[in-house]
N, C-alpha and C. Protein backbone atom coordinates (compact mmCIF):
# COMPACT_ATOMS: atom_id res chain seq x y z
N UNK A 1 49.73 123.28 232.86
CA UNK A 1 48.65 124.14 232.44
C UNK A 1 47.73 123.37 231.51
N UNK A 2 46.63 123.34 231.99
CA UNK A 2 45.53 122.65 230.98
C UNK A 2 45.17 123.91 229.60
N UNK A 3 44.71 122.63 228.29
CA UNK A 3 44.64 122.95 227.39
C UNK A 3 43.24 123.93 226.98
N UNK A 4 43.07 123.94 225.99
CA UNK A 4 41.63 124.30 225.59
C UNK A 4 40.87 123.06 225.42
N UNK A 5 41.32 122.13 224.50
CA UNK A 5 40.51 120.90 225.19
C UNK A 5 40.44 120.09 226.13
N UNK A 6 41.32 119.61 227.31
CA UNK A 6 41.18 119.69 228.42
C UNK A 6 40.19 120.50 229.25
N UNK A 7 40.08 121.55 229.30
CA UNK A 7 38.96 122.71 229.75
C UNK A 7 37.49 122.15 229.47
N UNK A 8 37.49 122.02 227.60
CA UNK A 8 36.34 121.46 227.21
C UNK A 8 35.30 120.19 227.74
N UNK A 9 36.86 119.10 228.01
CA UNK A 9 36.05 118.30 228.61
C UNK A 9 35.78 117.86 229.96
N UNK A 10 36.53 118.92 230.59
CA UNK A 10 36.30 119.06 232.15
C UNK A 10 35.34 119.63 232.58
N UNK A 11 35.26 120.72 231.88
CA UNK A 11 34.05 121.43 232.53
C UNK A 11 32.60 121.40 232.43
N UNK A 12 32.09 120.37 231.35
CA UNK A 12 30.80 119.71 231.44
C UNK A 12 30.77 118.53 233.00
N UNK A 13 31.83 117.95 233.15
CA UNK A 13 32.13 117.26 233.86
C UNK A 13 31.90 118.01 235.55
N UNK A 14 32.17 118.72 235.72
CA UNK A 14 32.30 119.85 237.01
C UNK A 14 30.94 120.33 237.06
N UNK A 15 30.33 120.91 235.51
CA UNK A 15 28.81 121.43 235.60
C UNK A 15 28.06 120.77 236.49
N UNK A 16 28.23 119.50 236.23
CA UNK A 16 27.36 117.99 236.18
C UNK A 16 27.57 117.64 237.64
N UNK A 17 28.86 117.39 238.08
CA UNK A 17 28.84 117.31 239.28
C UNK A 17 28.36 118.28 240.51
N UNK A 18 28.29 119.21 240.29
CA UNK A 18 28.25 120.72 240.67
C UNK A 18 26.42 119.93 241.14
N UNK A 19 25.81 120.27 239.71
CA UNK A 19 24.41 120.04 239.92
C UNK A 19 23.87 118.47 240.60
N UNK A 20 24.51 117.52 240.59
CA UNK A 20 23.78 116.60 241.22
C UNK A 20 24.36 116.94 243.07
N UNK A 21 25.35 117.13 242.76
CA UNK A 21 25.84 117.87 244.63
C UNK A 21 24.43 118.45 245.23
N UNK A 22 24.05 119.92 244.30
CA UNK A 22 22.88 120.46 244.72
C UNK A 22 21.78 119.41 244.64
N UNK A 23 21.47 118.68 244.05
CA UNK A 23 19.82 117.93 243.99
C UNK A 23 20.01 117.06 245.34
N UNK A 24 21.53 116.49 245.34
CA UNK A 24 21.52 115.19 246.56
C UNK A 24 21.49 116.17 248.23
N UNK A 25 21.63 117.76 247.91
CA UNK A 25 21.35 118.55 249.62
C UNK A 25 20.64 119.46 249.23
N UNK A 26 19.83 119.56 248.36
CA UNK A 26 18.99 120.42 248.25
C UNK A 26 17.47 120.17 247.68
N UNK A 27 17.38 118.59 247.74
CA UNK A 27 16.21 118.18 247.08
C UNK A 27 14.83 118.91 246.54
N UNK A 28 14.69 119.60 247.79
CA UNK A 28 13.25 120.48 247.85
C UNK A 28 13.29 121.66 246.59
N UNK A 29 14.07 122.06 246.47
CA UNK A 29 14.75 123.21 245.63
C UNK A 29 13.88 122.35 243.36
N UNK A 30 14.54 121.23 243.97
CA UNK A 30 14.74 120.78 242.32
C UNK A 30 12.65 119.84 242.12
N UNK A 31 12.35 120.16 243.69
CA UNK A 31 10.89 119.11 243.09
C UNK A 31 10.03 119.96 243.83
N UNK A 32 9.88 120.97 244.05
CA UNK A 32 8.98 121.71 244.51
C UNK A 32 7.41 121.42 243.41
N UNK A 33 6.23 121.40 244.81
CA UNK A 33 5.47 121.14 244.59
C UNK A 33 4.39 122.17 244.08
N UNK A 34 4.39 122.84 242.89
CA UNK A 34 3.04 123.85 243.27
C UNK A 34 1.75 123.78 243.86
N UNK A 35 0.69 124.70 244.32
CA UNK A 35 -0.43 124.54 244.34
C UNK A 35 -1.29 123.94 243.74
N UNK A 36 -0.95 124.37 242.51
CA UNK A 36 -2.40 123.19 241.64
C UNK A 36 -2.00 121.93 241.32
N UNK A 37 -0.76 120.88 241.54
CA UNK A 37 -0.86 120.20 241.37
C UNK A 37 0.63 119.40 241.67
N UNK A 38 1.34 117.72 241.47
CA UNK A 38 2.03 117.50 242.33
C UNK A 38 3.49 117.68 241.28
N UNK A 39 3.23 118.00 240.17
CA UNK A 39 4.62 117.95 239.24
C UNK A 39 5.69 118.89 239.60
N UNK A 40 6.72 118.65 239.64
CA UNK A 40 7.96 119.71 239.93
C UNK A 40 8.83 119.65 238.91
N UNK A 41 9.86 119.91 239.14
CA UNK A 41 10.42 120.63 237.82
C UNK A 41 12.01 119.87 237.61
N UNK A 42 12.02 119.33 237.57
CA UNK A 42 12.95 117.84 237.87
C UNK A 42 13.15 117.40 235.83
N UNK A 43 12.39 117.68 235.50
CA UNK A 43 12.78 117.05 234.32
C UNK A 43 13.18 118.46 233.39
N UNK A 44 12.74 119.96 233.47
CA UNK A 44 13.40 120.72 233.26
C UNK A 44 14.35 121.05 233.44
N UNK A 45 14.85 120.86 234.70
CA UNK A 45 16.53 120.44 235.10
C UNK A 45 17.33 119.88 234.60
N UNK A 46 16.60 118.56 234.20
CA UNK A 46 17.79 117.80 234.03
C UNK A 46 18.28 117.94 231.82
N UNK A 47 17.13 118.37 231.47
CA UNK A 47 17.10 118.77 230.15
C UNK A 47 17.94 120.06 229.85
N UNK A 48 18.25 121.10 231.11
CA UNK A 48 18.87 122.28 230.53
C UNK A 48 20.13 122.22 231.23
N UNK A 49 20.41 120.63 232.07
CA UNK A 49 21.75 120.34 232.48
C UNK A 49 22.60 119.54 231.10
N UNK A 50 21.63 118.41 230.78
CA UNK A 50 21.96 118.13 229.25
C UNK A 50 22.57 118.71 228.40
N UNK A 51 21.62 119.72 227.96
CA UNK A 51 22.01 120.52 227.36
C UNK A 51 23.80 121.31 227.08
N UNK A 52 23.55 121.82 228.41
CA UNK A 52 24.79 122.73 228.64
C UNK A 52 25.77 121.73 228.78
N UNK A 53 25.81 120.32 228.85
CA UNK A 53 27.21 119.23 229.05
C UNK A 53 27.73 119.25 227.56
N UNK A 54 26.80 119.01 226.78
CA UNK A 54 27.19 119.16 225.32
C UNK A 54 26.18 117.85 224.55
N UNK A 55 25.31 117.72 225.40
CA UNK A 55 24.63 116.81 224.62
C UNK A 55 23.02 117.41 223.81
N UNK A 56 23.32 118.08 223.23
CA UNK A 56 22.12 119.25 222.57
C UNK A 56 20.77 119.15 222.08
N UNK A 57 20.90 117.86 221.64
CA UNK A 57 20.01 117.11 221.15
C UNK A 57 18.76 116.23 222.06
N UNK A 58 19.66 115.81 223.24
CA UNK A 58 18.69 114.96 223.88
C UNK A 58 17.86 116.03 224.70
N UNK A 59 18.99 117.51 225.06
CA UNK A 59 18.82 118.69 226.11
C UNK A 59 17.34 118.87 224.91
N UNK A 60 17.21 119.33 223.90
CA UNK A 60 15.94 119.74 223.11
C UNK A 60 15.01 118.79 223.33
N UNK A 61 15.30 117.73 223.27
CA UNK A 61 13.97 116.80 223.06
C UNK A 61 13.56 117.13 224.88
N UNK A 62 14.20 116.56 225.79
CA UNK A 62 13.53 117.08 227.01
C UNK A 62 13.23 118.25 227.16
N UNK A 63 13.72 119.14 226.96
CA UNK A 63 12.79 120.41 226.74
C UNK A 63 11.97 120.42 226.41
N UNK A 64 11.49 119.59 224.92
CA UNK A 64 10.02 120.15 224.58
C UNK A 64 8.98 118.91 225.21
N UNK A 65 9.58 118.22 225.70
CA UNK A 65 8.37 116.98 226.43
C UNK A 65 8.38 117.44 228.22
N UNK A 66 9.08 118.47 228.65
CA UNK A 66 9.09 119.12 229.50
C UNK A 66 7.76 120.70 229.25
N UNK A 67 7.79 120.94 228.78
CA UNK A 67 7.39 122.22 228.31
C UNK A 67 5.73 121.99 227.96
N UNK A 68 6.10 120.62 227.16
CA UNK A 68 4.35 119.63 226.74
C UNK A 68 3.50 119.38 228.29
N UNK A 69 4.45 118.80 229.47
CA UNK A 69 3.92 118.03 230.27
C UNK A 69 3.76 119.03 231.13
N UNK A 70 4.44 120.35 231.33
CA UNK A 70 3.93 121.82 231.96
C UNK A 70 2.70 122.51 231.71
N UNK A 71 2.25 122.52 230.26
CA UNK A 71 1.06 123.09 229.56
C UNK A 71 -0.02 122.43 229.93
N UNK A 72 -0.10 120.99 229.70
CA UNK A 72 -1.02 120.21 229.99
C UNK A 72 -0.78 119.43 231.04
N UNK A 73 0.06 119.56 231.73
CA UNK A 73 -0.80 119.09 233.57
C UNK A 73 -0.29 119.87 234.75
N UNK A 74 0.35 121.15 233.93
CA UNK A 74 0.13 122.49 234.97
C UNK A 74 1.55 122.10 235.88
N UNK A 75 2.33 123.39 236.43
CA UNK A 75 3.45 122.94 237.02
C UNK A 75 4.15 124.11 236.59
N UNK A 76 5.48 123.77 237.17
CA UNK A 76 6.65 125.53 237.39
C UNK A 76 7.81 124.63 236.57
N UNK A 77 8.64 125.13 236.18
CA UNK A 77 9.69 125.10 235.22
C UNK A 77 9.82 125.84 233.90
N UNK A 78 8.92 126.45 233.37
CA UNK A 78 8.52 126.53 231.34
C UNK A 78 10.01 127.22 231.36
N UNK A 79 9.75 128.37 231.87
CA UNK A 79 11.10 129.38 231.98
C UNK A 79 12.83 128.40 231.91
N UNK A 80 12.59 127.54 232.56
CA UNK A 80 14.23 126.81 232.76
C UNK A 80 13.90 125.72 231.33
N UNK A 81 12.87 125.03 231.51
CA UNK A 81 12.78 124.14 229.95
C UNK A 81 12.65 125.34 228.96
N UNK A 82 12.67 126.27 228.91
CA UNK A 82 12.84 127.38 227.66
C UNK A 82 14.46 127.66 227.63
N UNK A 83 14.79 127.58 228.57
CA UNK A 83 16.26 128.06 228.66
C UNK A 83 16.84 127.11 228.17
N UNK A 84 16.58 125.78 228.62
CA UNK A 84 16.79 124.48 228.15
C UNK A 84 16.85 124.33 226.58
N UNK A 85 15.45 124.78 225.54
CA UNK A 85 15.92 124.95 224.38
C UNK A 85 16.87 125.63 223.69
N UNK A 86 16.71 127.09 224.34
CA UNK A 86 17.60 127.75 223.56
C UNK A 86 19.34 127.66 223.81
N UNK A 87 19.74 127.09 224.83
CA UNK A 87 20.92 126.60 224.74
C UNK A 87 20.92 125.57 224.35
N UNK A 88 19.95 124.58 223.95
CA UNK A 88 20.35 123.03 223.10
C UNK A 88 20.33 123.55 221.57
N UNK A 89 19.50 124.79 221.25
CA UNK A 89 19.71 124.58 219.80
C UNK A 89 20.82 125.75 219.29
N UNK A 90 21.30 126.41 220.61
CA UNK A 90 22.36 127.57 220.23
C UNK A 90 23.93 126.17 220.40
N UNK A 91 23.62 125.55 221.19
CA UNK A 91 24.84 124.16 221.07
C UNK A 91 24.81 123.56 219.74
N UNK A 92 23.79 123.13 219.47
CA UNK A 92 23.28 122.60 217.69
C UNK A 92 24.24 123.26 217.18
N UNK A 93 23.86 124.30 216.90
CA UNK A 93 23.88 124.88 215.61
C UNK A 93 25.59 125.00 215.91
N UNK A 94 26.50 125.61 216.89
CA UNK A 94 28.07 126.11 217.24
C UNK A 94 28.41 124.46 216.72
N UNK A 95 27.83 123.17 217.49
CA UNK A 95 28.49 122.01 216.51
C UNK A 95 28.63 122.06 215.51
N UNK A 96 27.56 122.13 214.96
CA UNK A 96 27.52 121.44 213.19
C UNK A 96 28.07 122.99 212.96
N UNK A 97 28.31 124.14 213.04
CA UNK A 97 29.38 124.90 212.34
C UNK A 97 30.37 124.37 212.24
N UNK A 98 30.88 124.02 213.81
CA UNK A 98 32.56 123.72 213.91
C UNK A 98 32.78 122.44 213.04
N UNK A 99 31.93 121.75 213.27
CA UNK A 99 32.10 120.31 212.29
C UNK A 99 32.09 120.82 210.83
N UNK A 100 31.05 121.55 210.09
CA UNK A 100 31.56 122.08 208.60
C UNK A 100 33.11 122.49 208.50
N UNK A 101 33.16 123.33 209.46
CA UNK A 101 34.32 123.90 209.21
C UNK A 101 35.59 123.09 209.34
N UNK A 102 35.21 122.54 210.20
CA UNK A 102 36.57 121.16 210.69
C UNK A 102 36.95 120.75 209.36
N UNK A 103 35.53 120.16 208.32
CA UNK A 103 35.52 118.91 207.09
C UNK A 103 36.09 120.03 206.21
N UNK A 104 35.97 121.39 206.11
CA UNK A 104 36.03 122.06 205.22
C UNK A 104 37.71 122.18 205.21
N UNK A 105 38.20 122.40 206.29
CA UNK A 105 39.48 122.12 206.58
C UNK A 105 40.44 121.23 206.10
N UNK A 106 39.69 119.78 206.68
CA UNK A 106 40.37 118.73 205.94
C UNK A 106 40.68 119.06 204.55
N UNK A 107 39.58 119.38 203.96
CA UNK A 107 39.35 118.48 202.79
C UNK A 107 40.21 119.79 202.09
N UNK A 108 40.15 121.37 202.26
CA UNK A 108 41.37 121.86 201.64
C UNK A 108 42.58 121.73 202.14
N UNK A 109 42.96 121.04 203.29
CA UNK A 109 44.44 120.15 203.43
C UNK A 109 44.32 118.84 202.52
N UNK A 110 43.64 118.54 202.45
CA UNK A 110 43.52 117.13 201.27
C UNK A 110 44.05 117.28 199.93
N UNK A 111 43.35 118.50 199.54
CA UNK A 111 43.67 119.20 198.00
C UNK A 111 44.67 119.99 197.74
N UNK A 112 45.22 120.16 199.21
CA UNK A 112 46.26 121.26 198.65
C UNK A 112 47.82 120.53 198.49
């Protein structure tokens, strides 16, 4: 029986695979072209796949240079690079809790 961390680090792993499965037979899906112009949504993807693996930080920054390059040269994604933020900074923030709390831990096993 797998653990809770086992789980943890499998299942970013499965996300990840999961989604490049879909991009490598479903190409059209992830670069669709709108009307006004030739950008698709390929980098919103891959920012709110980031994201959700556990990497929160880089998932935000592509989000908002996703979200920049939607506004000003027009294109479909905002909605998934929005989703993209708010799970990179709802990941943020559950880290650096668990990490306070981790140190906070130690350090009253340290003292006690």
């Amino acid at each position: 029986m797998l653990g809770s961390a086992q789980i943890a680090v499998i299942l970013p792993g499965v996300a990840l695979a999961a989604l490049m499965f879909y991009a490598a037979f479903a190409p059209d899906a992830l670069l669709t072209k709108p009307a006004h112009g030739p950008h698709g949504i390929a980098l919103p993807v891959v920012a709110l796949a980031v994201a959700l693996i556990g990497a929160p930080i880089i998932g935000i920054v592509l989000g908002h240079v996703s979200r920049h390059q939607i506004r000003t040269r027009g294109g479909d994604g905002d909605g998934i690079a929005l989703a993209a933020l708010v799970i990179g900074y709802v990941v943020l923030s559950l880290e650096l809790t668990a990490m306070i709390w981790f140190w906070a831990a130690i350090v009253r096993w340290a003292t006690a």
